[in-house]
Protein backbone atom coordinates (compact mmCIF):
# COMPACT_ATOMS: atom_id res chain seq x y z
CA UNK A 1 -13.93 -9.85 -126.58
CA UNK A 2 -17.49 -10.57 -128.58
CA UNK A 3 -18.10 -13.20 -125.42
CA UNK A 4 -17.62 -10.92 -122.82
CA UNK A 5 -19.96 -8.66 -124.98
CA UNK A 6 -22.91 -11.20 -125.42
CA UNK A 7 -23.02 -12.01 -121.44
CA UNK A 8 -22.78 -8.18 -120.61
CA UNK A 9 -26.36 -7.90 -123.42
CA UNK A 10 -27.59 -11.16 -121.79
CA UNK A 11 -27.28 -9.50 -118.19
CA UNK A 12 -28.36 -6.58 -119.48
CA UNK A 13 -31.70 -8.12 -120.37
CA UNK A 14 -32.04 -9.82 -117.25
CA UNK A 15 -31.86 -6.41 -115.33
CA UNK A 16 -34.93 -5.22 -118.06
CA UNK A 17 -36.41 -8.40 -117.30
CA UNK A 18 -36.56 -7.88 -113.32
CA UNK A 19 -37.08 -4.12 -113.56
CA UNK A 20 -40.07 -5.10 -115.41
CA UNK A 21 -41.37 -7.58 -112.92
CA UNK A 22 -40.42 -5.10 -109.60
CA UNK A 23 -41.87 -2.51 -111.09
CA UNK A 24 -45.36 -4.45 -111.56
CA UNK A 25 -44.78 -6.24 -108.37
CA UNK A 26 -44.55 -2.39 -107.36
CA UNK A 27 -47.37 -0.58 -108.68
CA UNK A 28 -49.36 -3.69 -108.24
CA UNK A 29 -49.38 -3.14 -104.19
CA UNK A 30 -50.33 0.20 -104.55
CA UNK A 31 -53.90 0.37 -105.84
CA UNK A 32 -54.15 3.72 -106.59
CA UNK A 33 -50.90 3.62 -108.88
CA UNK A 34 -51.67 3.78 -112.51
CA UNK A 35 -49.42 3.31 -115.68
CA UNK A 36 -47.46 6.08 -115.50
CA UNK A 37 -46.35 4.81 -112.01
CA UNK A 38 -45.67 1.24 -113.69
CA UNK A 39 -42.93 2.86 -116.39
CA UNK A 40 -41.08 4.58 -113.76
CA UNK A 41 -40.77 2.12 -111.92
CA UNK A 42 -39.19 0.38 -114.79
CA UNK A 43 -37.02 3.16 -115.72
CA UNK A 44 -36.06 3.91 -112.72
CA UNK A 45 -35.26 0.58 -111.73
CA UNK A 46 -33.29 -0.24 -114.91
CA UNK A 47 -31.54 2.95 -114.35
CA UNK A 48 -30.62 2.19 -110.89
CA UNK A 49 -29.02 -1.74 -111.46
CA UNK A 50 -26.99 0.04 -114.46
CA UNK A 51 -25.41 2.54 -111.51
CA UNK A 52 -25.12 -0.67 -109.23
CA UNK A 53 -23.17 -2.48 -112.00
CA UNK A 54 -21.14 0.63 -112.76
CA UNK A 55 -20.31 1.21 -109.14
CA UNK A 56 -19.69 -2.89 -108.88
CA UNK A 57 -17.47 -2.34 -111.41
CA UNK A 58 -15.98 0.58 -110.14
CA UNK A 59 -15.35 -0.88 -106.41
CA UNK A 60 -15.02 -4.46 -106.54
CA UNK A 61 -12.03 -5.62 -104.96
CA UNK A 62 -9.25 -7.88 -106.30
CA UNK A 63 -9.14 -10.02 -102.98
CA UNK A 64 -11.56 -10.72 -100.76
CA UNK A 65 -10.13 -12.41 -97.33
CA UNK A 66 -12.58 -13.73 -95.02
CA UNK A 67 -13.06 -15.44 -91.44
CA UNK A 68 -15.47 -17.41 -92.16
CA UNK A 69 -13.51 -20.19 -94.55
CA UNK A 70 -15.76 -21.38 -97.78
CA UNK A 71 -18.94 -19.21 -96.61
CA UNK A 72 -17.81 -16.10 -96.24
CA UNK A 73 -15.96 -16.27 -99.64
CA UNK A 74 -19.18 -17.45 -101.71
CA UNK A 75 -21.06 -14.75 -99.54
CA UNK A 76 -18.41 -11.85 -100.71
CA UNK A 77 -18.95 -13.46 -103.70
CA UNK A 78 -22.29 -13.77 -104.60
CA UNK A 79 -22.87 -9.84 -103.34
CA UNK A 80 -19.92 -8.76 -105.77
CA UNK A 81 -21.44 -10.69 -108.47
CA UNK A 82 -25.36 -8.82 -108.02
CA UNK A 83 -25.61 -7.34 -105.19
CA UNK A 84 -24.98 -3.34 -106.07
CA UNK A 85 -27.04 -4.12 -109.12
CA UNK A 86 -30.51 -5.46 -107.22
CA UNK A 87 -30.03 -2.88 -104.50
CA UNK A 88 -30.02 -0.22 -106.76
CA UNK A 89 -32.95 -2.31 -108.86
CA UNK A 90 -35.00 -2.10 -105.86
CA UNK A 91 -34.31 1.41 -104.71
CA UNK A 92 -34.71 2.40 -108.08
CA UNK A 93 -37.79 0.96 -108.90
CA UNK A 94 -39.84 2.16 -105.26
CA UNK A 95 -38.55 5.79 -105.79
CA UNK A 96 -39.79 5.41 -109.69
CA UNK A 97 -43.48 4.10 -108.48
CA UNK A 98 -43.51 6.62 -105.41
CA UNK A 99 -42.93 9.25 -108.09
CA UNK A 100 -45.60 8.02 -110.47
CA UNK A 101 -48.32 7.61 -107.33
């Protein structure tokens, strides 16, 4: 139980760790964009990969049966493993900086 606990805190920090970076990658395009714009983008973005990973979470299948042999398995994969978190990152993080702007 404490491992599964110290990778869920070590993911956790990742997702700070990008929501920091998208969110200065963020405000960084828009000139006019000042701090304010920068933390809610960060909030916002941190916010949105904890939904993703709750909703990954909540929604993940058991089995995933594909046509496509090998690839499509690491492909169904790979998205159940960080996809709902980085598209809620993303979508997080533009509707935080659009806020701040």
């Amino acid at each position: 139980m404490s491992e599964t606990k110290n990778i869920n805190t070590i993911i956790m920090v990742i997702y700070g760790i990008l929501a920091l970076v998208l969110a200065g990658i963020m405000v960084s395009s828009n000139h006019g964009a000042g701090f304010l714009s920068f933390i809610l983008s960060f909030i916002f973005g941190f916010g949105g990969a904890m939904i993703g990973d709750f909703l990954r979470k909540l929604l993940m299948p058991d089995m995933v049966f594909t046509r496509e042999g090998f690839i499509g398995l690491l492909k169904a994969r790979l998205f159940w493993f960080a996809g709902p978190q980085l598209i809620g990152l993303v979508l997080g993080s533009a509707f935080g900086a659009a806020l701040g702007a």
